[in-house]
Protein backbone atom coordinates (compact mmCIF):
# COMPACT_ATOMS: atom_id res chain seq x y z
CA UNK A 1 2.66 -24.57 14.45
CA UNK A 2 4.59 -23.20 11.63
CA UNK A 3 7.49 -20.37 12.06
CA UNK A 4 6.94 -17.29 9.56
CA UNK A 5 9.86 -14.91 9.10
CA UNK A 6 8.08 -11.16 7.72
CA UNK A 7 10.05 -9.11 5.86
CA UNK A 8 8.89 -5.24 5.70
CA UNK A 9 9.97 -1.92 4.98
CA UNK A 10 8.57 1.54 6.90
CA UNK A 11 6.14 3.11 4.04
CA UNK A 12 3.29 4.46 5.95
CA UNK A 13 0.18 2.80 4.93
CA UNK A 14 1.61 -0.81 4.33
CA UNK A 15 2.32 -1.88 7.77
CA UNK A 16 -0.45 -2.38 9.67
CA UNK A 17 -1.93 -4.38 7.12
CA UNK A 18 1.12 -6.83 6.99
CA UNK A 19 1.08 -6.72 11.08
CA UNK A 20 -2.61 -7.91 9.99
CA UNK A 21 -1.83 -10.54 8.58
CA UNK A 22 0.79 -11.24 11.25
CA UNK A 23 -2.07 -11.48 14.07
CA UNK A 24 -4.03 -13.80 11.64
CA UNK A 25 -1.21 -16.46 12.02
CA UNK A 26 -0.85 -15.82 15.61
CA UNK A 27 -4.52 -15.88 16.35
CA UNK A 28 -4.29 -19.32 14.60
CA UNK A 29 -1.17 -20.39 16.92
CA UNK A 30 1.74 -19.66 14.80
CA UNK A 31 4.74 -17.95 15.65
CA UNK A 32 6.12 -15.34 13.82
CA UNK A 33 9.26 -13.03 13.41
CA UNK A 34 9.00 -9.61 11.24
CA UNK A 35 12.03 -7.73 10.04
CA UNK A 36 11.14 -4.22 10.02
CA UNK A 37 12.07 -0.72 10.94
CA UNK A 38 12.67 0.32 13.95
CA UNK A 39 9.83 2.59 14.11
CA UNK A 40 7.02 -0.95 14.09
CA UNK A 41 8.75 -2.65 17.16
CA UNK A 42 5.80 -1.39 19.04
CA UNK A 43 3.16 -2.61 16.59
CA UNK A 44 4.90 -5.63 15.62
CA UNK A 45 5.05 -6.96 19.36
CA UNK A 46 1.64 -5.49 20.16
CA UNK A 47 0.74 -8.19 17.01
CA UNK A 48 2.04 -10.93 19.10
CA UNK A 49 5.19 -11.26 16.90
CA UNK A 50 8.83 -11.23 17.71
CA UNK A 51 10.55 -8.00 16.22
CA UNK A 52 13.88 -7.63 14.86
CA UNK A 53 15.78 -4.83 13.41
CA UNK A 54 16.89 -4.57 9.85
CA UNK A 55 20.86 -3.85 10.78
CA UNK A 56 22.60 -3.54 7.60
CA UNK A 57 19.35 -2.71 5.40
CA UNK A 58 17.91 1.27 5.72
CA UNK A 59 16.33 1.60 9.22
CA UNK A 60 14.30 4.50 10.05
CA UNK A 61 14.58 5.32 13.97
CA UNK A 62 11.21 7.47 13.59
CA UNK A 63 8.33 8.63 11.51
CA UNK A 64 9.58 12.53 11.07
CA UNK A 65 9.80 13.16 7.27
CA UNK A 66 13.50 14.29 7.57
CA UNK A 67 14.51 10.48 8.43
CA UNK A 68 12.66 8.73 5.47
CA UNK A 69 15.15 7.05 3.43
CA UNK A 70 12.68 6.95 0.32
CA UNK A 71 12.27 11.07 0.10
CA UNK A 72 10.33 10.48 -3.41
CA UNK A 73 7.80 13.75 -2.90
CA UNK A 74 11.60 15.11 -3.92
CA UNK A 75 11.37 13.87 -7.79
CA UNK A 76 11.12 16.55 -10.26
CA UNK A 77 11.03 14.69 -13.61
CA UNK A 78 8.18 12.35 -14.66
CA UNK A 79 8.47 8.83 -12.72
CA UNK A 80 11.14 9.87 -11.17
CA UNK A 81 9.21 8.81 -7.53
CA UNK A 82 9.49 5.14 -8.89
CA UNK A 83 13.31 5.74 -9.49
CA UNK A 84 13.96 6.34 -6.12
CA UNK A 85 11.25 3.53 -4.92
CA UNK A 86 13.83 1.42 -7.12
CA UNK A 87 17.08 2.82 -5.73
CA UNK A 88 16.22 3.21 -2.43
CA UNK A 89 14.46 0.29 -1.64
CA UNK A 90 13.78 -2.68 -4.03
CA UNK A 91 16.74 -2.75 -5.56
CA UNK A 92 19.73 -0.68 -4.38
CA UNK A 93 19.65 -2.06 -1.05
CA UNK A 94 18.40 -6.04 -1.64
CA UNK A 95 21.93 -7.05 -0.66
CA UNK A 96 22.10 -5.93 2.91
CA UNK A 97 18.33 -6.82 3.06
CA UNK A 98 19.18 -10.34 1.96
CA UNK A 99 22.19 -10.21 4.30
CA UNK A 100 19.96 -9.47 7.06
CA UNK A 101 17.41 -11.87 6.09
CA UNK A 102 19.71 -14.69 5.96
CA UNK A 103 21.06 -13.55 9.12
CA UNK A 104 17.89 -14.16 10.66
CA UNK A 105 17.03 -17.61 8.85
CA UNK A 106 20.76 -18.66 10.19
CA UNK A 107 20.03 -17.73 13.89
CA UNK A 108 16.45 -19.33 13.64
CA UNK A 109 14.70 -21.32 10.95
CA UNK A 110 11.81 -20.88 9.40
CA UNK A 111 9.08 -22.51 7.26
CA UNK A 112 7.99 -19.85 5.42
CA UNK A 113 9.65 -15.65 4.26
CA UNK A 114 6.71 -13.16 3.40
CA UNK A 115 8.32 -10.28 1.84
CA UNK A 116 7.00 -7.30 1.22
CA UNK A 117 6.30 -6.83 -2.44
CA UNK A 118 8.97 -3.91 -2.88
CA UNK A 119 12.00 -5.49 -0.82
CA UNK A 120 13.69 -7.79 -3.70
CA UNK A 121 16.68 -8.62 -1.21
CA UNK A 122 14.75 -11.09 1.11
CA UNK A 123 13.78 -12.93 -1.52
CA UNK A 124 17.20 -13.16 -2.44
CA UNK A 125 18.07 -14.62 1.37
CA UNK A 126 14.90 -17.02 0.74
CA UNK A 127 16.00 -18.39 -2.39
CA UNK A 128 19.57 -19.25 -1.47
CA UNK A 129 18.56 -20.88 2.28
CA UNK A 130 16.12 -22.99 0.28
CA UNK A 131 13.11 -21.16 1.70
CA UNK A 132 9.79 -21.12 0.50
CA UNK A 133 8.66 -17.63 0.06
CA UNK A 134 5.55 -15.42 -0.69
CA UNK A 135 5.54 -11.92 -1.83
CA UNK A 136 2.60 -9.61 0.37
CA UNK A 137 1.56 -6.90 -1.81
CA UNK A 138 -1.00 -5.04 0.47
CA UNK A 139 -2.14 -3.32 -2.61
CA UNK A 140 -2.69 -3.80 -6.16
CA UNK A 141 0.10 -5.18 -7.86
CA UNK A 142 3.85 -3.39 -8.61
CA UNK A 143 6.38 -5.55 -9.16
CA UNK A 144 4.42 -8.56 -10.76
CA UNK A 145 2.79 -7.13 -14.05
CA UNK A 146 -0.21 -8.99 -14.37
CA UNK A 147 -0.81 -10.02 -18.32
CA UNK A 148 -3.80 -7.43 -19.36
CA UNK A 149 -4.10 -5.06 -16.37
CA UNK A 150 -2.66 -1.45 -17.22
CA UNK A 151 0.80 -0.84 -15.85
CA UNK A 152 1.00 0.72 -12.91
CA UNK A 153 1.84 4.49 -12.09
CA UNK A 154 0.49 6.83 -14.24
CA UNK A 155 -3.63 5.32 -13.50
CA UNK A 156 -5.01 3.84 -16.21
CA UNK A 157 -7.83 2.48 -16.44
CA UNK A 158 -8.28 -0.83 -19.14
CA UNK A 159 -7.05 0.58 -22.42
CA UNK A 160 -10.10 0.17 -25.03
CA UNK A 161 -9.05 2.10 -28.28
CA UNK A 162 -5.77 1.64 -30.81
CA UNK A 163 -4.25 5.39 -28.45
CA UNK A 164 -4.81 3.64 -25.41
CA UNK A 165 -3.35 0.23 -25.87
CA UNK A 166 -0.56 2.14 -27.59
CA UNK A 167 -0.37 4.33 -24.49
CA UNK A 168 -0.31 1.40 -22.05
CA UNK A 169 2.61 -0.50 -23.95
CA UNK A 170 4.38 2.50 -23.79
CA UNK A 171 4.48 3.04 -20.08
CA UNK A 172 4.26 -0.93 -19.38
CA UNK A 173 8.04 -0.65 -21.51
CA UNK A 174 9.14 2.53 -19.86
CA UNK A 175 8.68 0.94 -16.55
CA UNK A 176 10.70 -2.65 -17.68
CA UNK A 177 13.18 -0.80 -19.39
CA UNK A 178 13.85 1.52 -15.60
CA UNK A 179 13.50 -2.18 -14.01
CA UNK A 180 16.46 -3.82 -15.93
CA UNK A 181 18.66 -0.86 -15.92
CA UNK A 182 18.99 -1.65 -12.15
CA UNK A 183 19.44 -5.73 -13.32
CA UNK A 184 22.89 -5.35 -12.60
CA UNK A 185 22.81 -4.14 -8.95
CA UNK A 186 20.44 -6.85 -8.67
CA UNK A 187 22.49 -9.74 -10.47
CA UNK A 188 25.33 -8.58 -8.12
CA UNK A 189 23.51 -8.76 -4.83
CA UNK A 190 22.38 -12.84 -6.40
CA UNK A 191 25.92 -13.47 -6.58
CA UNK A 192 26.73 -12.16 -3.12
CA UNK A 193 24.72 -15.08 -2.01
CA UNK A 194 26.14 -17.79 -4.84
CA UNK A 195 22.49 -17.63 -7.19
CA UNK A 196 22.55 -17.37 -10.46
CA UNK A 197 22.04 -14.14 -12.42
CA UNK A 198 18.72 -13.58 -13.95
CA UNK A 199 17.72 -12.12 -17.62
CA UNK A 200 15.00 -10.06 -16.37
CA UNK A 201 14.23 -8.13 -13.08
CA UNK A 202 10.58 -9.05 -12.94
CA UNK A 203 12.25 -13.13 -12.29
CA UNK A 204 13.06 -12.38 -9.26
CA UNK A 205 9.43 -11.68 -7.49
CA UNK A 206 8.43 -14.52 -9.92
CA UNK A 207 10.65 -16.47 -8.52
CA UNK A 208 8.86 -16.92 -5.22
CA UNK A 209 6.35 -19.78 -4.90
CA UNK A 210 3.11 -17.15 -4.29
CA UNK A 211 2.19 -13.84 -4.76
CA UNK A 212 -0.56 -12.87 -2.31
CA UNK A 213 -2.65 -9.68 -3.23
CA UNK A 214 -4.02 -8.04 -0.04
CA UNK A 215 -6.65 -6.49 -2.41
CA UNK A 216 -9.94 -7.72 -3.83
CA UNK A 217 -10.29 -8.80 -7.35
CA UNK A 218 -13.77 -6.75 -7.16
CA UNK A 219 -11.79 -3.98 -6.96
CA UNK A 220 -9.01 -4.69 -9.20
CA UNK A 221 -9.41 -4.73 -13.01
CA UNK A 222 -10.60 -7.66 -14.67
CA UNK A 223 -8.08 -9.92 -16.32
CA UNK A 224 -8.93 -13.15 -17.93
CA UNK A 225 -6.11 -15.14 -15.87
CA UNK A 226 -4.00 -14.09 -13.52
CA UNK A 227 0.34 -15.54 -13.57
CA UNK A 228 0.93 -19.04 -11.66
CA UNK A 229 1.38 -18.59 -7.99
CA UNK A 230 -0.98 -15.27 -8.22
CA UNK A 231 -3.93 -15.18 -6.20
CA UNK A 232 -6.19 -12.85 -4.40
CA UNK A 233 -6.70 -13.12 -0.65
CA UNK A 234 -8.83 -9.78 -0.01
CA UNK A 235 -8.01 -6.31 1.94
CA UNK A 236 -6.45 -6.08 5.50
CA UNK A 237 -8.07 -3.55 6.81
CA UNK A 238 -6.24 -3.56 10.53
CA UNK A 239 -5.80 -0.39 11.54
CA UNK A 240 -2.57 1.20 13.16
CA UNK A 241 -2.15 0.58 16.77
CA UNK A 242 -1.94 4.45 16.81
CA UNK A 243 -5.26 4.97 15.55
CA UNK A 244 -7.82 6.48 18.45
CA UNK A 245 -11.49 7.26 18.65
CA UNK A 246 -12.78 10.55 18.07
CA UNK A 247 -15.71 12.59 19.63
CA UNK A 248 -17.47 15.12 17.15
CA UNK A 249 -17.17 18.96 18.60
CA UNK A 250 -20.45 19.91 16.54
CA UNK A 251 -23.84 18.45 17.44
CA UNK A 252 -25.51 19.26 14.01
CA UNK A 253 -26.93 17.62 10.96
CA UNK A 254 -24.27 18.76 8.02
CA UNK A 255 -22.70 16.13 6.42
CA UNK A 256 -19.11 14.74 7.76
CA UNK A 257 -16.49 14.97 5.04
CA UNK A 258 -13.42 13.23 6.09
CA UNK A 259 -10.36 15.08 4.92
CA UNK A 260 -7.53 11.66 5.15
CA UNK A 261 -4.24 12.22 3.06
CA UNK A 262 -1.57 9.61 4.03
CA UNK A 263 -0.03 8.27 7.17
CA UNK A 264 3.21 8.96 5.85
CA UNK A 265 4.80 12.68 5.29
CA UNK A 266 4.14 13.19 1.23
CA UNK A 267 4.26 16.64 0.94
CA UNK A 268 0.69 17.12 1.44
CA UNK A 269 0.41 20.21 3.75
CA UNK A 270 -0.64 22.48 1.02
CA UNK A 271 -3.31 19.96 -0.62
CA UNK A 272 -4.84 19.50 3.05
CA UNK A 273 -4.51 23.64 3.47
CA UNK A 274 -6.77 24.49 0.55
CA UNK A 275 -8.92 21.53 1.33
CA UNK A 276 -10.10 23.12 4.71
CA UNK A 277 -10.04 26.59 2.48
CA UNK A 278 -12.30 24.97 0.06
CA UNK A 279 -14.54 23.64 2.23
CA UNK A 280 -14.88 26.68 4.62
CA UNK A 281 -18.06 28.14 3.02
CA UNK A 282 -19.37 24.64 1.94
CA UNK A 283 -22.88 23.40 4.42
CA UNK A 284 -20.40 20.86 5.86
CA UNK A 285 -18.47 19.90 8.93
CA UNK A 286 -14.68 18.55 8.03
CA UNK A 287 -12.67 16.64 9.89
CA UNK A 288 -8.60 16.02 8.96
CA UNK A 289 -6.38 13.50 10.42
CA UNK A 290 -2.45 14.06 10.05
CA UNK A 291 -1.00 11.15 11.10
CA UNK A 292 2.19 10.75 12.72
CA UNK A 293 4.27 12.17 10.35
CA UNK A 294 2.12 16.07 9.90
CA UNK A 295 1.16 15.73 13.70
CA UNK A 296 1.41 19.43 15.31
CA UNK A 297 1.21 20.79 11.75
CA UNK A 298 0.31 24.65 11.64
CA UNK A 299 -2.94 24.92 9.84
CA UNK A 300 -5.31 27.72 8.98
CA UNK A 301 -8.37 25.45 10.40
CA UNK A 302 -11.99 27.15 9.49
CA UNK A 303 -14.85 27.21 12.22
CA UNK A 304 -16.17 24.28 10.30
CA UNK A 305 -13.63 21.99 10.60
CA UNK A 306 -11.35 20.10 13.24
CA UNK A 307 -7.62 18.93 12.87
CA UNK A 308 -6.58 15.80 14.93
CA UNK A 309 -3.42 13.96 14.68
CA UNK A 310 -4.47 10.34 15.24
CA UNK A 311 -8.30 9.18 14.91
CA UNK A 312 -9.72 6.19 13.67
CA UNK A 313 -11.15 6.20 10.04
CA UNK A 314 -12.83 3.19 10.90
CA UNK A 315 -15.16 5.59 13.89
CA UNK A 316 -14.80 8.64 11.38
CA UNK A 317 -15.84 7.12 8.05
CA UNK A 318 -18.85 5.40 9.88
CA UNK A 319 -20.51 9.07 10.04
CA UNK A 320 -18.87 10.46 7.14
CA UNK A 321 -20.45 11.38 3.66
CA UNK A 322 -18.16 11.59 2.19
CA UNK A 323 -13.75 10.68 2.06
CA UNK A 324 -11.11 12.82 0.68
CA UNK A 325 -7.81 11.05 0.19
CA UNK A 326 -4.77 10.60 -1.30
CA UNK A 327 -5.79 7.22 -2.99
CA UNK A 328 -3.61 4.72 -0.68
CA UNK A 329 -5.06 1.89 -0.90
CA UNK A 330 -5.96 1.29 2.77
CA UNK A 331 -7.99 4.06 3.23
CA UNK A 332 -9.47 3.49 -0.41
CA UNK A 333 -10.64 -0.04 0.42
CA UNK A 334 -12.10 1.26 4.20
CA UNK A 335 -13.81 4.06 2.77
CA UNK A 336 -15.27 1.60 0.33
CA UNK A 337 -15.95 -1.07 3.25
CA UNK A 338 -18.42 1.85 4.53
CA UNK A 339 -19.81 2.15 1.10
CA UNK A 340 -18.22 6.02 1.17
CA UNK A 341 -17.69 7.92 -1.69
CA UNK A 342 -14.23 9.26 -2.77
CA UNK A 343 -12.42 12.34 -4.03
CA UNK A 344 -8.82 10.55 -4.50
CA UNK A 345 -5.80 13.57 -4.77
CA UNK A 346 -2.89 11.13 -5.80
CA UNK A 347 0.42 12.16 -4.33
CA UNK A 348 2.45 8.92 -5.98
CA UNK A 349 2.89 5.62 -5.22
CA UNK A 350 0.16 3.23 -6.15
CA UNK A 351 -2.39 6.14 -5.14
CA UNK A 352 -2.89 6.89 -9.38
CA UNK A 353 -3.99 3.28 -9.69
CA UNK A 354 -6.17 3.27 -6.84
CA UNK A 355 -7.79 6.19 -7.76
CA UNK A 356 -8.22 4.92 -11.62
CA UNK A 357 -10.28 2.13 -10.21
CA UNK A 358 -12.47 4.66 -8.13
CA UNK A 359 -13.20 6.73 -10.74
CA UNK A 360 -13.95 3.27 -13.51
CA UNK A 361 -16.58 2.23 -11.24
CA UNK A 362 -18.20 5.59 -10.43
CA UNK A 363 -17.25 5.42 -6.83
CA UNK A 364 -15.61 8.80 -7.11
CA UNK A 365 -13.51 11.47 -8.93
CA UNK A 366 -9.75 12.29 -9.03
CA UNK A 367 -7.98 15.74 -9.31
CA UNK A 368 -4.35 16.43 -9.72
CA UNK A 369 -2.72 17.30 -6.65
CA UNK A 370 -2.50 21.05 -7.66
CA UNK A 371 -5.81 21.31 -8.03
CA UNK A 372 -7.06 24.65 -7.20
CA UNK A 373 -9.27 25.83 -4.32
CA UNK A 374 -12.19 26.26 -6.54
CA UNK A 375 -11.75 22.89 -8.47
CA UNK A 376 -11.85 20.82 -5.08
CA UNK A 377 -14.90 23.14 -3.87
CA UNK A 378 -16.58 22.11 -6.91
CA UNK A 379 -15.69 18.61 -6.36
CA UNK A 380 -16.46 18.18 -2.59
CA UNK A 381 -20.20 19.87 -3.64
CA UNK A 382 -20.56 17.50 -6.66
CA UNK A 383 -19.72 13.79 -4.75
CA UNK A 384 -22.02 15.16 -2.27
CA UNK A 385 -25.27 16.15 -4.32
CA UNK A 386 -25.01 13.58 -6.60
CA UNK A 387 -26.55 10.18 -5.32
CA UNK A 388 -24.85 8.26 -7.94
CA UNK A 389 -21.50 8.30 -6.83
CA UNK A 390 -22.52 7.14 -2.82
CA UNK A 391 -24.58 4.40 -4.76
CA UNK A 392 -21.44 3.04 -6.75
CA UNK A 393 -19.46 3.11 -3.68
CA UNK A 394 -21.64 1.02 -1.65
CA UNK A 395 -22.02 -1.75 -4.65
CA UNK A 396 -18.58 -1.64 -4.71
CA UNK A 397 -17.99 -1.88 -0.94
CA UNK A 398 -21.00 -5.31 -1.00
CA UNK A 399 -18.82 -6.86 -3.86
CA UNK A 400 -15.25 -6.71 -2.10
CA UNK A 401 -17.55 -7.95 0.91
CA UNK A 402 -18.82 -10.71 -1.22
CA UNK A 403 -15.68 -11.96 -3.04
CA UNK A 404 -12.70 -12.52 -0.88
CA UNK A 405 -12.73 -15.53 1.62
CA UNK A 406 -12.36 -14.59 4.89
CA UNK A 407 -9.34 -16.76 5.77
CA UNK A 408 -7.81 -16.63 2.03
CA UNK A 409 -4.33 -15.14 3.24
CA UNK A 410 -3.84 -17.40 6.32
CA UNK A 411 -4.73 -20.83 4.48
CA UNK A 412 -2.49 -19.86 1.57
CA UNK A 413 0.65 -18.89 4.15
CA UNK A 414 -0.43 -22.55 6.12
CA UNK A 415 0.38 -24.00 2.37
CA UNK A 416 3.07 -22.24 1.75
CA UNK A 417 4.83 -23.36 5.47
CA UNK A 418 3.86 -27.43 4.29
CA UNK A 419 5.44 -27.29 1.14
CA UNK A 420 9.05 -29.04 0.33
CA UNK A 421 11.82 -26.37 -0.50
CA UNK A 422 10.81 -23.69 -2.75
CA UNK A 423 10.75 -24.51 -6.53
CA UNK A 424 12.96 -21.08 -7.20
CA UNK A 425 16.42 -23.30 -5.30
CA UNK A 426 15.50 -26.19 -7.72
């Protein structure tokens, strides 16, 4: 058996795929530890894992908005959500995350750290206990630019004329440049723990012997080779322990749209609001699910529609015609998985990215997130008339299907636990 330390922030809609992958290795007789917020000790022993408390690192006690350490639905000025992503979590705080990390390695080995792909600080601890480490990105890439995709953030789609190209190196630089202003906060933190300072920011996730991408490349854009340690291992689609069934009130034929806009508290109250408005005198039944963080939300809710705090998209998106989201990347790749269409209302995040690859393959449209009543009317009416966009989402849901091995992430964490220390404490 091999002893996995996870290392993971609370950001809504990437833990229960990491805890995913956590009952993966325990299902195959491993035994893991995962250093999280308070607010997964449930989950994270529920996974069959042992839980322990980031102590020095930013801890969130709950899931109410007011105690989320990120607040980036605060940013005014253009990228200014990745600033605080960058302040307030991969890089202003990787020393006490390190210090926690190597806390942990210190009380109780381990073969193996899986970080999350935004925490920089226990990879940090990993390097300088002679760890090997992977980075989990349960999404498409952030903090390992991939030579040829578009950078992430503003959702690109594959640049194809002289504008574009220029347009892409301009945000790839924009988003380096922000990177390495931080270098010395990072550099500092390295020397905490006696490493040596690094010329670029992006080193340090390169650092680590893997980079796991809990995506599918069928999804992803196409790139003719991806870095060395980069690999895809395919979606974990695990949902939260909090999820529950759901029983339809209506006993009709109109089609289900599924109204699903983050797990975590991103402002969204007035983009859900006018989505039950717009859909009010639309032929369909809608159903909304808040979450944890919106639950007992005051909503004007129309005679055809229901608001419920904590069902399962996996039971909802089985009947549903259709999926309104915010474009996180879990409930992207499920509502692809039941070859549903998708009207993706980015909020931030990687949820511009997620919906850029929607909209490439036909699978669905995007609208800003102050879209008016009217334009989401017309959109809702559109994705559900038109065949072609249910038809693109269901090839696209067979191909993620088709490419990504079933036990990709596990066998590549099982090689990452055999190998000698990791080539970054060379």
């Amino acid at each position: 058996m091999g002893e996995f330390l996870f290392a993971v922030w609370e950001g809504g809609g990437n833990v229960a795929p990491t805890l995913g992958a956590v009952r993966r290795l325990v299902a195959r007789g491993h035994r893991v530890r995962v250093l999280a917020d308070d607010t997964a000790r449930t989950e994270v022993e529920a996974a069959g894992a042992l839980f322990r408390p980031w102590r020095s690192a930013p801890n969130r006690p709950d899931r109410r908005p007011e105690t989320c350490y990120l607040q980036d639905w605060t940013a005014k000025d253009p990228g200014g959500e990745l600033l605080a992503l960058l302040d307030r979590v991969t890089i202003g705080p990787a020393a006490a995350h390190a210090a926690d990390t190597l806390a942990e390695l210190r009380r109780a080995p381990a073969d193996a750290v899986v970080s999350s792909d935004l925490l920089f600080g226990p990879l940090i601890a990993a390097e300088a206990a002679s760890v090997p480490a992977a980075v989990l990105a349960v999404n498409v890439s952030v903090m390992a630019p991939i030579p040829g995709m578009p950078p992430v953030g503003p959702g690109m789609a594959p640049p194809r004329t002289p504008a574009e190209h220029a347009m892409a190196a301009e945000a790839a630089a924009w988003f380096a440049a922000r990177l390495n202003e931080r270098l010395p906060v990072l550099n500092a933190a390295r020397a905490g723990f006696g490493l040596a300072p690094l010329a670029d920011a992006f080193d340090q996730p390169r650092r680590a012997a893997m980079t796991l991408l809990a995506t599918s490349r069928a999804f992803d854009f196409d790139v003719p080779a991806l870095p060395d340690g980069m690999r895809y291992v395919g979606p974990l689609l695990d949902e939260p322990d909090w999820a529950r069934g759901w029983t339809a009130p209506w006993r009709d034929a109109r089609p289900l749209v599924l109204v699903a806009m983050s797990t975590t508290f991103q402002d969204q109250v007035g983009v859900i609001q006018r989505l039950l408005d717009a859909a009010a005198t639309l032929p369909v039944r809608v159903v909304a699910t808040l979450g944890p963080a919106l639950e007992g939300t005051a909503l004007r809710v129309p005679c055809n529609a229901a608001v419920i705090a904590r069902g399962s998209h996996d039971a909802l998106m089985a009947e549903a015609a259709l999926v309104v989201t915010h474009g996180g990347h879990g409930t992207v790749m499920r509502a692809l998985s039941h070859g549903r269409p998708l009207l993706c209302i980015p909020m931030g995040r990687d949820q511009n990215d997620n919906a850029a690859r929607v909209v490439t393959r036909g699978a669905g449209l995007r609208l800003d997130r102050d879209a008016p009543e009217e334009a989401l009317r017309a959109a809702i009416a559109t994705l559900l008339d038109d065949p072609r966009h249910a038809a693109a989402a269901a090839a696209l849901g067979e191909a993620i299907a088709a490419t990504d091995p079933k036990d990709a992430l596990v066998e590549a964490l099982e090689e990452l636990a055999a190998r000698e220390p990791c080539r970054c404490a060379a």
